[in-house]
C-alpha atoms as a PDB file:
ATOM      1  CA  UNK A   1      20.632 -14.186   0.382  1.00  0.00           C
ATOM      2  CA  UNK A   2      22.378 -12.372   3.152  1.00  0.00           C
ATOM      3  CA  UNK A   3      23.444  -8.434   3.746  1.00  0.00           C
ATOM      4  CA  UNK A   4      26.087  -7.917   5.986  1.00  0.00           C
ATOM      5  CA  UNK A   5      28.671  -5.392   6.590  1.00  0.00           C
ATOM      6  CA  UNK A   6      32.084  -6.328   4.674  1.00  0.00           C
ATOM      7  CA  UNK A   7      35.212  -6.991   6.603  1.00  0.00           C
ATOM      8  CA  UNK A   8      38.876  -6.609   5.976  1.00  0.00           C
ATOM      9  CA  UNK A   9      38.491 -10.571   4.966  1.00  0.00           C
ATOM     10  CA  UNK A  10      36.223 -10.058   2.082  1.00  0.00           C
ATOM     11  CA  UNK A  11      38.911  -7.925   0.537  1.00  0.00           C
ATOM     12  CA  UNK A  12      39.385 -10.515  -2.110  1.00  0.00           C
ATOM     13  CA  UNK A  13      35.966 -10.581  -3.046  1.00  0.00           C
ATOM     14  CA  UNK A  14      35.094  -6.460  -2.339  1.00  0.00           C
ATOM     15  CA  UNK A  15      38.193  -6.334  -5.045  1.00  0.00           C
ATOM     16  CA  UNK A  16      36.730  -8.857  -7.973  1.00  0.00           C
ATOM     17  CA  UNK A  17      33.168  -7.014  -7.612  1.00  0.00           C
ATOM     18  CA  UNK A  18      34.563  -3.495  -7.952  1.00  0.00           C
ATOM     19  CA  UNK A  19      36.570  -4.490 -10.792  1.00  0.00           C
ATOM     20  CA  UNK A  20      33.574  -5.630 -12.284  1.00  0.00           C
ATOM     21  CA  UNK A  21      31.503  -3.167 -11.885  1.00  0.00           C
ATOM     22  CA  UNK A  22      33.857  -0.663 -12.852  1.00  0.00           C
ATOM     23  CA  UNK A  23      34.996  -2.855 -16.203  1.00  0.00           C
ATOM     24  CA  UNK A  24      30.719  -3.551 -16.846  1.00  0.00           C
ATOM     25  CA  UNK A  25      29.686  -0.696 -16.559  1.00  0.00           C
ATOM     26  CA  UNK A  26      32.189   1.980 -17.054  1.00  0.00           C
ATOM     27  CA  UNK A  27      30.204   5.092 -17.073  1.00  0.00           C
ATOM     28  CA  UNK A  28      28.304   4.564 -13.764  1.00  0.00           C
ATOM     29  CA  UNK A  29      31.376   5.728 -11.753  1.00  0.00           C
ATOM     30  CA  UNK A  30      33.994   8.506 -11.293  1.00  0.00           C
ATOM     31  CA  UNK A  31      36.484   6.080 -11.577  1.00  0.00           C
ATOM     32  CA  UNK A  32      37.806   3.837 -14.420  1.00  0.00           C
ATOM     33  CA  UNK A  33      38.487   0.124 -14.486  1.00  0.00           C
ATOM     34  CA  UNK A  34      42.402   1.362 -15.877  1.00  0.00           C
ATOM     35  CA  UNK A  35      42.658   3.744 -12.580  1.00  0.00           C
ATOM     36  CA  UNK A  36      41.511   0.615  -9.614  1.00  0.00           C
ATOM     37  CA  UNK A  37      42.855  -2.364 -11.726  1.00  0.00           C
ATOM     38  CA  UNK A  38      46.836  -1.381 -10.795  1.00  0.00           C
ATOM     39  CA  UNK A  39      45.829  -0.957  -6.837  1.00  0.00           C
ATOM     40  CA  UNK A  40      46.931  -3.156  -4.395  1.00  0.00           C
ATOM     41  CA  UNK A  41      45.551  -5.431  -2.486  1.00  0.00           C
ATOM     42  CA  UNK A  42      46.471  -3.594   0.346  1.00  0.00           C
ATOM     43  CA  UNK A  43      44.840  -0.451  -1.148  1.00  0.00           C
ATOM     44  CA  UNK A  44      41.308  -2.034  -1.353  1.00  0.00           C
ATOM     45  CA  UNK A  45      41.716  -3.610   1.866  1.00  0.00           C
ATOM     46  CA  UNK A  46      42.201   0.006   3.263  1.00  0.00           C
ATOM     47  CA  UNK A  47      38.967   1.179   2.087  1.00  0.00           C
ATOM     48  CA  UNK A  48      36.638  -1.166   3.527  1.00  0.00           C
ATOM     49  CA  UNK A  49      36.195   1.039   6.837  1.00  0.00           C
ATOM     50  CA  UNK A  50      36.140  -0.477  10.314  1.00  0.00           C
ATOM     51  CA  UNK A  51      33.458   1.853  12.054  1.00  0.00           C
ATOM     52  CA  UNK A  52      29.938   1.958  12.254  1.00  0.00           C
ATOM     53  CA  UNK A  53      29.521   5.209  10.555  1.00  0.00           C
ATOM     54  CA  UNK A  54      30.698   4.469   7.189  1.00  0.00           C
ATOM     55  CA  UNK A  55      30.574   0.927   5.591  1.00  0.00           C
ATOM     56  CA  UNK A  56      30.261  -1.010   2.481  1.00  0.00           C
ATOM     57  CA  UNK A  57      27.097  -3.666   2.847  1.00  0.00           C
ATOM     58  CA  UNK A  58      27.795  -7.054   0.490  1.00  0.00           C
ATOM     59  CA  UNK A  59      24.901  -9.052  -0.813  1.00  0.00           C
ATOM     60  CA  UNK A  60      25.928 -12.512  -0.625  1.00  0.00           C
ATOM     61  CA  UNK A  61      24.158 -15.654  -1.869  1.00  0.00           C
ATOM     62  CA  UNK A  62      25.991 -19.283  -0.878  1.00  0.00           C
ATOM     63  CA  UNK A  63      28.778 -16.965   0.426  1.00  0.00           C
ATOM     64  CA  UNK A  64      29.407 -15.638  -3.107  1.00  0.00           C
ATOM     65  CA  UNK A  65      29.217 -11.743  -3.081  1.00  0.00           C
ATOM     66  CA  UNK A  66      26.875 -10.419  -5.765  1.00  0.00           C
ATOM     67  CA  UNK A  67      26.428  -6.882  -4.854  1.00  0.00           C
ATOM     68  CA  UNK A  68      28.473  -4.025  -2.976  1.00  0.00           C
ATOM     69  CA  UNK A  69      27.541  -0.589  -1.543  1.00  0.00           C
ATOM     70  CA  UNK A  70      28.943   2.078   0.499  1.00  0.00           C
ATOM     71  CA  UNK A  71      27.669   4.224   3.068  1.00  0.00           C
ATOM     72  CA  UNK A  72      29.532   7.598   4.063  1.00  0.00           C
ATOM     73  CA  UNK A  73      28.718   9.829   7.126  1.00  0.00           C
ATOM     74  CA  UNK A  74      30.235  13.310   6.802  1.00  0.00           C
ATOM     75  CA  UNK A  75      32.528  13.636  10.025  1.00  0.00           C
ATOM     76  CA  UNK A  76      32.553  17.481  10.072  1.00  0.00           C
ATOM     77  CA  UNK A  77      30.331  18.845  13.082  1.00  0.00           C
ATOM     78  CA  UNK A  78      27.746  20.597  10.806  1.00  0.00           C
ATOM     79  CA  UNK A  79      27.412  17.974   8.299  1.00  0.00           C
ATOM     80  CA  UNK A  80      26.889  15.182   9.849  1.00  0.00           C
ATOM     81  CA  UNK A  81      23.288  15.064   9.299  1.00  0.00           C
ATOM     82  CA  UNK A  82      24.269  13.834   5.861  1.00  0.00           C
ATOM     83  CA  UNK A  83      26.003  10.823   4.657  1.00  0.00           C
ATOM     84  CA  UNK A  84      26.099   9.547   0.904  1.00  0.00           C
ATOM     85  CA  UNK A  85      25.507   6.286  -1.023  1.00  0.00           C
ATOM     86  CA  UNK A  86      28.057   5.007  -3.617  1.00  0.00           C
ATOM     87  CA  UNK A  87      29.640   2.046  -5.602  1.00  0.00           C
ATOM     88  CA  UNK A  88      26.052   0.491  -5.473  1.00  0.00           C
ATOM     89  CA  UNK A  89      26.615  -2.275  -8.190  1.00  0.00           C
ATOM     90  CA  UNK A  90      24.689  -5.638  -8.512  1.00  0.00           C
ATOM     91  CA  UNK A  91      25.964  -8.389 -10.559  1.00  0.00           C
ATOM     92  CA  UNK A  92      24.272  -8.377 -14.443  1.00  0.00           C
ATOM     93  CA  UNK A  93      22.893 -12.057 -13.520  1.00  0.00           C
ATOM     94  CA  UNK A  94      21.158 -10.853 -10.107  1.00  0.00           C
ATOM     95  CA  UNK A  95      19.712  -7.581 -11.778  1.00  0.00           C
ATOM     96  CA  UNK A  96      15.717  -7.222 -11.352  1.00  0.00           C
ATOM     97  CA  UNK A  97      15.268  -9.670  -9.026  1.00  0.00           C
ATOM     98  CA  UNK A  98      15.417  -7.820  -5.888  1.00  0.00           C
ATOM     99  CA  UNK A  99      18.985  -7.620  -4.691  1.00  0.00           C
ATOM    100  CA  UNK A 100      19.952  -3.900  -5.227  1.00  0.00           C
ATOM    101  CA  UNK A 101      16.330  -3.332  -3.134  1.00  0.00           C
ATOM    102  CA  UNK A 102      17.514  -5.639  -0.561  1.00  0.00           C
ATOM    103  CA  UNK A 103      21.016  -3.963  -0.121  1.00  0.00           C
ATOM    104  CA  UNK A 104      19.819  -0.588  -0.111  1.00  0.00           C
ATOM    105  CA  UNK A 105      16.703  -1.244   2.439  1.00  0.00           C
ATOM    106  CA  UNK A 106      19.104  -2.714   4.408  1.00  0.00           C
ATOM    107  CA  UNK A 107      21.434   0.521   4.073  1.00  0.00           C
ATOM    108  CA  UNK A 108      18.494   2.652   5.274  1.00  0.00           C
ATOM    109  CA  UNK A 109      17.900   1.091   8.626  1.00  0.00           C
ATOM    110  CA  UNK A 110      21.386   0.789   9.115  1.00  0.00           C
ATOM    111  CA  UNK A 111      21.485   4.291   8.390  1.00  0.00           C
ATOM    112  CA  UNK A 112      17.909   5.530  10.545  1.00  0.00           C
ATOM    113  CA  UNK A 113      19.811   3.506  13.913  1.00  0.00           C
ATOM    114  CA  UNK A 114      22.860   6.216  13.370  1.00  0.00           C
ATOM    115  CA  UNK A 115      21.315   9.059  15.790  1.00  0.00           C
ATOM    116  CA  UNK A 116      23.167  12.105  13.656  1.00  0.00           C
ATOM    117  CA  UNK A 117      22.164  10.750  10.323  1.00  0.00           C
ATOM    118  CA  UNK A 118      18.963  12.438   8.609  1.00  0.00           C
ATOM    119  CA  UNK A 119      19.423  13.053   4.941  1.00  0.00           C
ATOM    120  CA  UNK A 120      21.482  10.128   2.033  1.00  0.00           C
ATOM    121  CA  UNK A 121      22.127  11.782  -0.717  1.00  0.00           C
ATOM    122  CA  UNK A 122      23.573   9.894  -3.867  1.00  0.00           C
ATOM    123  CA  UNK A 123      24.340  10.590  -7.424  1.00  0.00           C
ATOM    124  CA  UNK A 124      23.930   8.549 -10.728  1.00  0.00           C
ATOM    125  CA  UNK A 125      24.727   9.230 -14.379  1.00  0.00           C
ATOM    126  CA  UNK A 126      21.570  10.643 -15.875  1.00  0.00           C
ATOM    127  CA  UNK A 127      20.764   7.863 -18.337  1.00  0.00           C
ATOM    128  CA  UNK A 128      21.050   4.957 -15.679  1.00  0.00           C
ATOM    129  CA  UNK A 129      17.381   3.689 -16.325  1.00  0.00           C
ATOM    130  CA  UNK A 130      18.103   0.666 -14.302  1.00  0.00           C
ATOM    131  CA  UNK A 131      19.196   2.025 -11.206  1.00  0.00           C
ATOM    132  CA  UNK A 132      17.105   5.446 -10.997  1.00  0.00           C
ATOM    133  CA  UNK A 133      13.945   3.507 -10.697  1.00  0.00           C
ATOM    134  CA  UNK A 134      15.087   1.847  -7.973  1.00  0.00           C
ATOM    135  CA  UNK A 135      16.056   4.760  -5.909  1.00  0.00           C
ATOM    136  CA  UNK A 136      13.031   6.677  -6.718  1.00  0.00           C
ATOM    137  CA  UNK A 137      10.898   3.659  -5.890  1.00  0.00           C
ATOM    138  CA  UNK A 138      12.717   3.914  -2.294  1.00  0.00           C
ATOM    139  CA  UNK A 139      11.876   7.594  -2.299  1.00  0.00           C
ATOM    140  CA  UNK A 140      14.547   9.594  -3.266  1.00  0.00           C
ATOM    141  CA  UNK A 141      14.124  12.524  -4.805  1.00  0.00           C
ATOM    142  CA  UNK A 142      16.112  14.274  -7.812  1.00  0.00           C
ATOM    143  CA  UNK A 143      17.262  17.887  -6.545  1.00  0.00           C
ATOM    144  CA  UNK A 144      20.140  19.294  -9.309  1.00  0.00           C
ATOM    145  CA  UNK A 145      21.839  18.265 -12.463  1.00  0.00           C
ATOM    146  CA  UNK A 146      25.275  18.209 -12.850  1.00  0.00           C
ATOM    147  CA  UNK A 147      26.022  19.023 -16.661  1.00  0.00           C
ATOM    148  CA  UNK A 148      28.418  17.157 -18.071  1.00  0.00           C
ATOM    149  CA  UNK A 149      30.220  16.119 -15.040  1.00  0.00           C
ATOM    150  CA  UNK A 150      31.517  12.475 -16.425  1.00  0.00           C
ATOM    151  CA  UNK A 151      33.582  12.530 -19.774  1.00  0.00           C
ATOM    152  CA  UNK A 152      34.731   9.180 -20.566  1.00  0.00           C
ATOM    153  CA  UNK A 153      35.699   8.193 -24.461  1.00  0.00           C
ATOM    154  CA  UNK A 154      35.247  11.226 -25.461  1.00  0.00           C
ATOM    155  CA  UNK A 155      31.863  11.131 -24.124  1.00  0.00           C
ATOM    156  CA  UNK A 156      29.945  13.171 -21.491  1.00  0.00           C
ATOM    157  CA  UNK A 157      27.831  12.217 -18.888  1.00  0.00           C
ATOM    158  CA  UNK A 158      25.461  14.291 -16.482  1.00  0.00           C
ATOM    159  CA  UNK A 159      24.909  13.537 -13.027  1.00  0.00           C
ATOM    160  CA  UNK A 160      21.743  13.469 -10.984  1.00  0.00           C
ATOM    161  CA  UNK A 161      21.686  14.419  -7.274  1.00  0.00           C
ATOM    162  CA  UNK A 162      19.415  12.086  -5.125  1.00  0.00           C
ATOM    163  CA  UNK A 163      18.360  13.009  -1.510  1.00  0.00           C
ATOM    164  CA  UNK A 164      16.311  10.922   1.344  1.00  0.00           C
ATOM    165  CA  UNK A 165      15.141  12.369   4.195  1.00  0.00           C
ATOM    166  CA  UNK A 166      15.122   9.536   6.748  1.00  0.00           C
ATOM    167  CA  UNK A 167      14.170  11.214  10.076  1.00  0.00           C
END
């Protein structure tokens, strides 16, 4: 398995993966499988950002992408200390066998070179009991609770707020 920072030529792939995610596991994100699935090509092309400071990181085994994140630095003078984790998804077939560890360690030193950079902060839907291991195993710590912040189906979801000091 490789980790490497997605280009405007994985587009087709960074597009299949989100979609998946998204339609798998629809109340892990803000967004709904309904919402991406009429975006363009174009569109997801244009999110997959070209600097160093923000990036999406792909997991790929025989050049087959199995896993996506994305890594946000605030731009605004007296935030950028902070950037934020999101998307994270890892194909249902690769789950517990070390990928989402792999992309996210990999996120971290990516993150620790960035000289400004000294907090990620993420959130996750409350009941994730996959993925909220994981972070916590990394060391992230839960600081606030979003009540109901998701309602999907007539369904609501809270939201955890994650933080990582990494300098």
């Amino acid at each position: 398995m490789i980790v490497k920072k997605l280009t405007k030529y994985d587009v087709e792939d960074y597009r299949q993966i989100r979609l998946e995610a998204l339609d798998k596991n629809p109340d892990s994100f803000g967004t709904t499988y309904q919402e991406e699935v009429i975006k363009t090509i174009e569109q997801f092309r244009d999110r997959i950002p070209v600097d160093n400071n923000n990036f999406i990181l792909g997991c790929f085994e025989d050049k087959y992408l199995i896993a996506i994140v994305a890594f946000n630095q605030e731009s605004r003078i007296k935030l950028r200390h902070k950037a934020y984790i999101s998307s994270m998804y890892v194909k249902q077939q690769y789950r517990g066998k070390g990928v989402g560890k792999l992309l996210l360690n990999e996120l971290i030193e990516r993150a620790k070179a960035i000289n400004e950079v000294q907090i990620l902060l993420l959130e996750i839907v409350k009941n994730n009991v996959l993925a909220k291991p994981l972070y916590l195993s990394l060391g992230f710590q839960i600081y606030g609770t979003e009540k109901r912040a998701y309602k999907y189906n007539n369904q609501y979801f809270d939201l955890e707020f994650m933080c990582l000091n990494i300098k």
